[in-house]
PDB file of N, CA and C in Angstrom:
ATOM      1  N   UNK A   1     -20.865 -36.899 -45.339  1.00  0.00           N
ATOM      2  CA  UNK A   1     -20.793 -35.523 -44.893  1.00  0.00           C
ATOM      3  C   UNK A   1     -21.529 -35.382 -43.554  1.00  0.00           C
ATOM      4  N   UNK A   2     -20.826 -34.458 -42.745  1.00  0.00           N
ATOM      5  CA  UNK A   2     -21.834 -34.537 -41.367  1.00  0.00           C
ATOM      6  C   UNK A   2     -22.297 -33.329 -41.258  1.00  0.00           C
ATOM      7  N   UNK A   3     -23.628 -34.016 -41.071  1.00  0.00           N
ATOM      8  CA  UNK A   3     -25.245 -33.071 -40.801  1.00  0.00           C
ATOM      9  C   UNK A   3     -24.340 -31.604 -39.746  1.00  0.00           C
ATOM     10  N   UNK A   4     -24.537 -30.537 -39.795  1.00  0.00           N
ATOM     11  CA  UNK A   4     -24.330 -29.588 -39.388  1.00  0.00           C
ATOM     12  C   UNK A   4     -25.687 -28.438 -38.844  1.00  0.00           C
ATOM     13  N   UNK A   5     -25.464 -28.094 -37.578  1.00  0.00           N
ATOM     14  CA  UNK A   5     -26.147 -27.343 -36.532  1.00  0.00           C
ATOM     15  C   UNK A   5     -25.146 -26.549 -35.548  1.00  0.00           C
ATOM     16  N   UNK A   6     -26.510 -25.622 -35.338  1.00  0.00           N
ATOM     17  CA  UNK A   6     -25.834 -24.631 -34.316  1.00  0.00           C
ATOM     18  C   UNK A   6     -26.263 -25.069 -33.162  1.00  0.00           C
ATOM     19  N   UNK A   7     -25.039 -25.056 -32.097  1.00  0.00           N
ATOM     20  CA  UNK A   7     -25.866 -25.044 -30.407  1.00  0.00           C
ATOM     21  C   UNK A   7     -25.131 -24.119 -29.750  1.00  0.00           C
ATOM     22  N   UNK A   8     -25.671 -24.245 -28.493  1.00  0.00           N
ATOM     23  CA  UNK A   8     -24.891 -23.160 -27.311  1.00  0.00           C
ATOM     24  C   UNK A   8     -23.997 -23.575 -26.530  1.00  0.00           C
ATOM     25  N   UNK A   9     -22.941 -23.057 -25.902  1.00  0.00           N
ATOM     26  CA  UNK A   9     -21.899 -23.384 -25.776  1.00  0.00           C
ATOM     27  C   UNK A   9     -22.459 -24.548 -24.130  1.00  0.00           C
ATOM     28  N   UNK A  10     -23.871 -24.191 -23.745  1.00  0.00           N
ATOM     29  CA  UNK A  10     -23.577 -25.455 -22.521  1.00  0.00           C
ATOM     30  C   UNK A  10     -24.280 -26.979 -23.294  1.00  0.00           C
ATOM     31  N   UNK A  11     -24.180 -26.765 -24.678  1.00  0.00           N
ATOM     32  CA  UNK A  11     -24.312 -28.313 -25.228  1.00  0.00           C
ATOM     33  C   UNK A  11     -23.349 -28.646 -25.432  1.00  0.00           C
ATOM     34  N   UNK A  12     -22.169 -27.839 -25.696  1.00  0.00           N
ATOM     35  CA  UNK A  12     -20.836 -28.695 -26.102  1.00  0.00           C
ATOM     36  C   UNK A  12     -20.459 -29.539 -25.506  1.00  0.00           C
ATOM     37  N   UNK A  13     -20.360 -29.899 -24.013  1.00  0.00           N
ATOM     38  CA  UNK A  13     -20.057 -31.302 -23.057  1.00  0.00           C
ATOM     39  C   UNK A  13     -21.069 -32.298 -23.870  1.00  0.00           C
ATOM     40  N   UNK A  14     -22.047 -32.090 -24.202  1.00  0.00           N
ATOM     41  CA  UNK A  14     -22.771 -33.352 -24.883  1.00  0.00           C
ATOM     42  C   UNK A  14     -21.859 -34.196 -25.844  1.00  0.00           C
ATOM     43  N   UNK A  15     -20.785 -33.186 -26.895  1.00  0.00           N
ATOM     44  CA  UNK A  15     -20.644 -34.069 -27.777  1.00  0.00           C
ATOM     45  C   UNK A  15     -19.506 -34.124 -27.702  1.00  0.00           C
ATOM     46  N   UNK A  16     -18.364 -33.756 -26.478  1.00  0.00           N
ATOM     47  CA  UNK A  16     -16.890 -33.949 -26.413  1.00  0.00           C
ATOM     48  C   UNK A  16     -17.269 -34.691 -25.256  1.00  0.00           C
ATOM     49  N   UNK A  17     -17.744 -34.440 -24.162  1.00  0.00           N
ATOM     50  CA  UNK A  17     -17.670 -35.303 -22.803  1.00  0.00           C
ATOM     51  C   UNK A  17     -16.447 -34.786 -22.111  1.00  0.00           C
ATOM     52  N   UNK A  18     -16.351 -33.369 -22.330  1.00  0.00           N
ATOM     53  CA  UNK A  18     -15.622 -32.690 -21.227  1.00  0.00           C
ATOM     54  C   UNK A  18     -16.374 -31.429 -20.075  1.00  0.00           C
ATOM     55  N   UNK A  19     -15.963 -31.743 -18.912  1.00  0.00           N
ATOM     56  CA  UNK A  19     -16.933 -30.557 -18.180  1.00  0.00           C
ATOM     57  C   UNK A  19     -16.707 -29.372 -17.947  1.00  0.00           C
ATOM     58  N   UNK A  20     -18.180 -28.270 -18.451  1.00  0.00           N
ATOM     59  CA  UNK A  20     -18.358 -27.303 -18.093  1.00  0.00           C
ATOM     60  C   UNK A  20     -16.927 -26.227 -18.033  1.00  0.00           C
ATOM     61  N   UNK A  21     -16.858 -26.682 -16.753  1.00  0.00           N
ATOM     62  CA  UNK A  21     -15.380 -25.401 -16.490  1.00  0.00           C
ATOM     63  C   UNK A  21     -14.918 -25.987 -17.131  1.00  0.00           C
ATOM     64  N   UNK A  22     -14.172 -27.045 -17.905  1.00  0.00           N
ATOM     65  CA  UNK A  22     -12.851 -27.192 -18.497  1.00  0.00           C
ATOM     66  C   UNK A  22     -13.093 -26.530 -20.039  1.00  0.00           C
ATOM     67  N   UNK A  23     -14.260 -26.645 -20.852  1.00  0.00           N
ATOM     68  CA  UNK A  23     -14.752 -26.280 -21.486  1.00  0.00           C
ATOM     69  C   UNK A  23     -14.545 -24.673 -21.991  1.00  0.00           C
ATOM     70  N   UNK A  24     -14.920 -24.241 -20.524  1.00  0.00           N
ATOM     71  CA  UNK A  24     -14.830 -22.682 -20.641  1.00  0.00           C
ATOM     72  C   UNK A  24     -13.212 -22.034 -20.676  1.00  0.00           C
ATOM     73  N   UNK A  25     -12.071 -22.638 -20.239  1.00  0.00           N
ATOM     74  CA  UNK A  25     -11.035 -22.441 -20.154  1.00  0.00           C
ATOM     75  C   UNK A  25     -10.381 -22.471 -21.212  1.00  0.00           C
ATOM     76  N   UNK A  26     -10.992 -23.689 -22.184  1.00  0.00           N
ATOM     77  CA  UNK A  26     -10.440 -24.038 -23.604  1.00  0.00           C
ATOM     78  C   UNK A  26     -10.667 -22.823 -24.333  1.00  0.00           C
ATOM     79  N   UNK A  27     -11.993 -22.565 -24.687  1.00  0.00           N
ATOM     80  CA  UNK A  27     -12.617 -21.584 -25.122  1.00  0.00           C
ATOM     81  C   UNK A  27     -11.467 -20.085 -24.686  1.00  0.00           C
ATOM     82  N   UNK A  28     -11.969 -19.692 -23.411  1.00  0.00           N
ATOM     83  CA  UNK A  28     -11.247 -18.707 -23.132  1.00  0.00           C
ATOM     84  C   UNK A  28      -9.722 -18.745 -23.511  1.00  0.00           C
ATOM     85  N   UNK A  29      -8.625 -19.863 -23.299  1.00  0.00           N
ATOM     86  CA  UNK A  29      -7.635 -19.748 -24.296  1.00  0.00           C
ATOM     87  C   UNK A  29      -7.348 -19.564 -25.325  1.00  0.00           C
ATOM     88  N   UNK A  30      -8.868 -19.274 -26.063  1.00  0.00           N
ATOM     89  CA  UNK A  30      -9.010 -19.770 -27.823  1.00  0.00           C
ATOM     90  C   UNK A  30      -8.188 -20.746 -28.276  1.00  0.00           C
ATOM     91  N   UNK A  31      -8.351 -22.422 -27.779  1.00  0.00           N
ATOM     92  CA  UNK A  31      -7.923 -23.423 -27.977  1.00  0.00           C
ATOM     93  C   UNK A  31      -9.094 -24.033 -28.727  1.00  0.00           C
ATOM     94  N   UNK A  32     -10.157 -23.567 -28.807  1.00  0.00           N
ATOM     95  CA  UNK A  32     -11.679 -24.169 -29.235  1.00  0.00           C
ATOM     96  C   UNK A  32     -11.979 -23.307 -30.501  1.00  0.00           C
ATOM     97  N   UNK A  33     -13.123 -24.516 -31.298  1.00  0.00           N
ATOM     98  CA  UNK A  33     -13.373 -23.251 -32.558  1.00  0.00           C
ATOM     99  C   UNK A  33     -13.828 -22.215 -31.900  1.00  0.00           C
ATOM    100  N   UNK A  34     -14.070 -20.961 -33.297  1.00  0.00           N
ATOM    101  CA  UNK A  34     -14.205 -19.818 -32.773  1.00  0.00           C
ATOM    102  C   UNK A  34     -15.790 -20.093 -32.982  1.00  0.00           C
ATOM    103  N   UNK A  35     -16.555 -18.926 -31.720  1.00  0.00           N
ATOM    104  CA  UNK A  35     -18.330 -19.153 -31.638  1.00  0.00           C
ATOM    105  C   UNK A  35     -18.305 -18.052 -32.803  1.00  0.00           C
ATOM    106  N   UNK A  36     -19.965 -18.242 -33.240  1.00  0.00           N
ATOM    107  CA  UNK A  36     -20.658 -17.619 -34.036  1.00  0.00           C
ATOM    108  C   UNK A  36     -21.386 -16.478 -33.586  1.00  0.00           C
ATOM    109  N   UNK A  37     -21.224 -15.591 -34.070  1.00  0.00           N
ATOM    110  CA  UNK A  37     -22.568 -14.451 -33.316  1.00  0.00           C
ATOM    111  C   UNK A  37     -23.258 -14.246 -34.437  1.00  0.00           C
ATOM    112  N   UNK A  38     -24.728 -14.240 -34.326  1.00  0.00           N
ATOM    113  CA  UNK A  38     -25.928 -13.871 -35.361  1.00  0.00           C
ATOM    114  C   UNK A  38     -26.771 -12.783 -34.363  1.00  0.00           C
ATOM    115  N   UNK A  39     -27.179 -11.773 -35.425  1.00  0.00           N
ATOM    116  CA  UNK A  39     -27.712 -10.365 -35.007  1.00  0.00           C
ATOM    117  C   UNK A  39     -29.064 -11.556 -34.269  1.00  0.00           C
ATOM    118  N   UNK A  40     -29.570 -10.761 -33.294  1.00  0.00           N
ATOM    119  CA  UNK A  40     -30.671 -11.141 -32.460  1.00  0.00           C
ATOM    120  C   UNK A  40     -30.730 -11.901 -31.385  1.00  0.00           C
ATOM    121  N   UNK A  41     -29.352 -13.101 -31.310  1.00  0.00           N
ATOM    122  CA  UNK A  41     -28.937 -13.754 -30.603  1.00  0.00           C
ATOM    123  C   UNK A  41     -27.734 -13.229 -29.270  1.00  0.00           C
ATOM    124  N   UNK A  42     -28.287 -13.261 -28.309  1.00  0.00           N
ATOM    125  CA  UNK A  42     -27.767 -13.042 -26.873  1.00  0.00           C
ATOM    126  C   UNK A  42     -26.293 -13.526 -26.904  1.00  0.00           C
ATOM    127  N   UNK A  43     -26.069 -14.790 -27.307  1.00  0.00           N
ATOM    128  CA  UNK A  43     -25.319 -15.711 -26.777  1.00  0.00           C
ATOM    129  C   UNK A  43     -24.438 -16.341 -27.938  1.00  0.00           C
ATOM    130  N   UNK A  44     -23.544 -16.642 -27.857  1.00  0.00           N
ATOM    131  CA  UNK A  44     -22.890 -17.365 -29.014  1.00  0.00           C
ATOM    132  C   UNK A  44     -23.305 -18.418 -29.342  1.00  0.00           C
ATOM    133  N   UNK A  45     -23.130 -19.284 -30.392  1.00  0.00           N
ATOM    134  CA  UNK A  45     -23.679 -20.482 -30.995  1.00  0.00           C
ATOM    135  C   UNK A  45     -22.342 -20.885 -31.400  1.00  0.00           C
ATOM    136  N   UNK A  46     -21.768 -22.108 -31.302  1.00  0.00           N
ATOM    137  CA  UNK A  46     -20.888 -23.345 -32.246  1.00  0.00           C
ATOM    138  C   UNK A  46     -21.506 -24.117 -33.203  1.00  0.00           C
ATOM    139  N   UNK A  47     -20.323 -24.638 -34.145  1.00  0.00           N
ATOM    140  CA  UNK A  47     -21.013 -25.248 -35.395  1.00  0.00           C
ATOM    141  C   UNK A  47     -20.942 -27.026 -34.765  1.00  0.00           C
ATOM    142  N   UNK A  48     -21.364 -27.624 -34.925  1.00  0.00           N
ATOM    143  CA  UNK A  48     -21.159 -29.001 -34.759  1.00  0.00           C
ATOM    144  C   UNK A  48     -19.699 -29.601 -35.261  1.00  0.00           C
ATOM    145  N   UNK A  49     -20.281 -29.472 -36.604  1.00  0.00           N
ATOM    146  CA  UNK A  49     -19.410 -29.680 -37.702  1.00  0.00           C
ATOM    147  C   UNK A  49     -17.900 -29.378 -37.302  1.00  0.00           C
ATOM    148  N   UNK A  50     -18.310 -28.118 -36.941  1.00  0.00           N
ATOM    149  CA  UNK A  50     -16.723 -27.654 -36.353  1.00  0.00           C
ATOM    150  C   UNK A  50     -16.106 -28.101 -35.506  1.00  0.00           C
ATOM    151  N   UNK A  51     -16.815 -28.395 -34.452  1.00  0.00           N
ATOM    152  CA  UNK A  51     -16.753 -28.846 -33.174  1.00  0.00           C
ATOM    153  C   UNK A  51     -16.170 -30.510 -32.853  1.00  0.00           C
ATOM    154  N   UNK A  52     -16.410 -31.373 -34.132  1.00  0.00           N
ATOM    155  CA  UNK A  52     -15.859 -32.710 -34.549  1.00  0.00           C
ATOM    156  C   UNK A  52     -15.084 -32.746 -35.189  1.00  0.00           C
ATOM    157  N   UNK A  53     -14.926 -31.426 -36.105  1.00  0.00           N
ATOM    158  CA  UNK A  53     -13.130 -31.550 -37.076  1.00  0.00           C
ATOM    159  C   UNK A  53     -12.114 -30.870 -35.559  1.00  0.00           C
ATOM    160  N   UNK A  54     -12.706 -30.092 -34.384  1.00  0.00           N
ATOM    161  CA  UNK A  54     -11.493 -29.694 -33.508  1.00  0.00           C
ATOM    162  C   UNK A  54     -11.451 -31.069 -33.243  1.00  0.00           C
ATOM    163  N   UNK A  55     -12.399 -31.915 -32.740  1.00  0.00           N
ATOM    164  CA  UNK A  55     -11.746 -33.339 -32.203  1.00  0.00           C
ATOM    165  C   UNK A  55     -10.928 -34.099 -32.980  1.00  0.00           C
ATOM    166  N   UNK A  56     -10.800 -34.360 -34.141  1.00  0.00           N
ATOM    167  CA  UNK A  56     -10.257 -34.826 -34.768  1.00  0.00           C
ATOM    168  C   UNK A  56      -8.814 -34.443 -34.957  1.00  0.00           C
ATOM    169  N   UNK A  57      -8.605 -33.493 -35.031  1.00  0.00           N
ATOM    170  CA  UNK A  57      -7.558 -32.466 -34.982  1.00  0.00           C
ATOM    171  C   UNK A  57      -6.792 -32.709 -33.300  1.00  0.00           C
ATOM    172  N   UNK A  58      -7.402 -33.013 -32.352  1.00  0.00           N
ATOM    173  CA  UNK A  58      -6.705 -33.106 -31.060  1.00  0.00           C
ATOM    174  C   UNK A  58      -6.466 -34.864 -31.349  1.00  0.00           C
ATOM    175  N   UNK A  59      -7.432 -35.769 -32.212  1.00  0.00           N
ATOM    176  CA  UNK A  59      -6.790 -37.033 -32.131  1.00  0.00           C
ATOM    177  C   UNK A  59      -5.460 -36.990 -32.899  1.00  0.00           C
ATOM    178  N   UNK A  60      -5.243 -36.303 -33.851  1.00  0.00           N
ATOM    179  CA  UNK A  60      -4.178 -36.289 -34.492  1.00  0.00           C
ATOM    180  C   UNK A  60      -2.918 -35.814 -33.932  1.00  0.00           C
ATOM    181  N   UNK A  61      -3.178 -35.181 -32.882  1.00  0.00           N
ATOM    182  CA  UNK A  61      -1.989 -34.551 -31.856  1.00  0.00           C
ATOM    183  C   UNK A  61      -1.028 -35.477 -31.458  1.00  0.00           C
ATOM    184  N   UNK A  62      -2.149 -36.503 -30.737  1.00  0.00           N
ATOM    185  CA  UNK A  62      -1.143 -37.864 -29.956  1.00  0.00           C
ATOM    186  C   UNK A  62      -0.159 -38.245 -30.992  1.00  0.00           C
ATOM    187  N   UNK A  63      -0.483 -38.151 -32.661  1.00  0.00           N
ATOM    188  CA  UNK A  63       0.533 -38.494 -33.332  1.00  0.00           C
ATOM    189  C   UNK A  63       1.999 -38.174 -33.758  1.00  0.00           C
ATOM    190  N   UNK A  64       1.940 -36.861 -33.201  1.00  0.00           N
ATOM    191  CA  UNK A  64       2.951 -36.043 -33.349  1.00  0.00           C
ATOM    192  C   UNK A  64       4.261 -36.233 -32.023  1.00  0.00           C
TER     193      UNK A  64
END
């Protein structure tokens, strides 16, 4: 099972290795999971977890 955390959307290049603007475009298409909002927090948060089943889900594309 994979360990699951919240980060902010300028960690996501950490764990796809795509940049910044391209990032934000995905997102803004809603091609990316959807962010989290929690009362107190400014900014949206992503799940990890989530964030490695979308990859997985785009490896499975090439198969189609």
């Amino acid at each position: 099972m994979i360990e699951d955390k919240f980060i902010q959307s300028g960690e996501i290049e950490k764990y796809i290795s795509i940049g910044k603007t391209k990032i934000t475009e995905i997102i803004r298409n809603g091609n990316f999971v959807k962010p989290i909002f929690i009362n107190g927090f400014s900014y949206p948060l992503y799940s990890v977890a989530e964030i490695q089943k979308w990859m997985e889900e785009q490896k499975q594309k090439r198969h189609i």
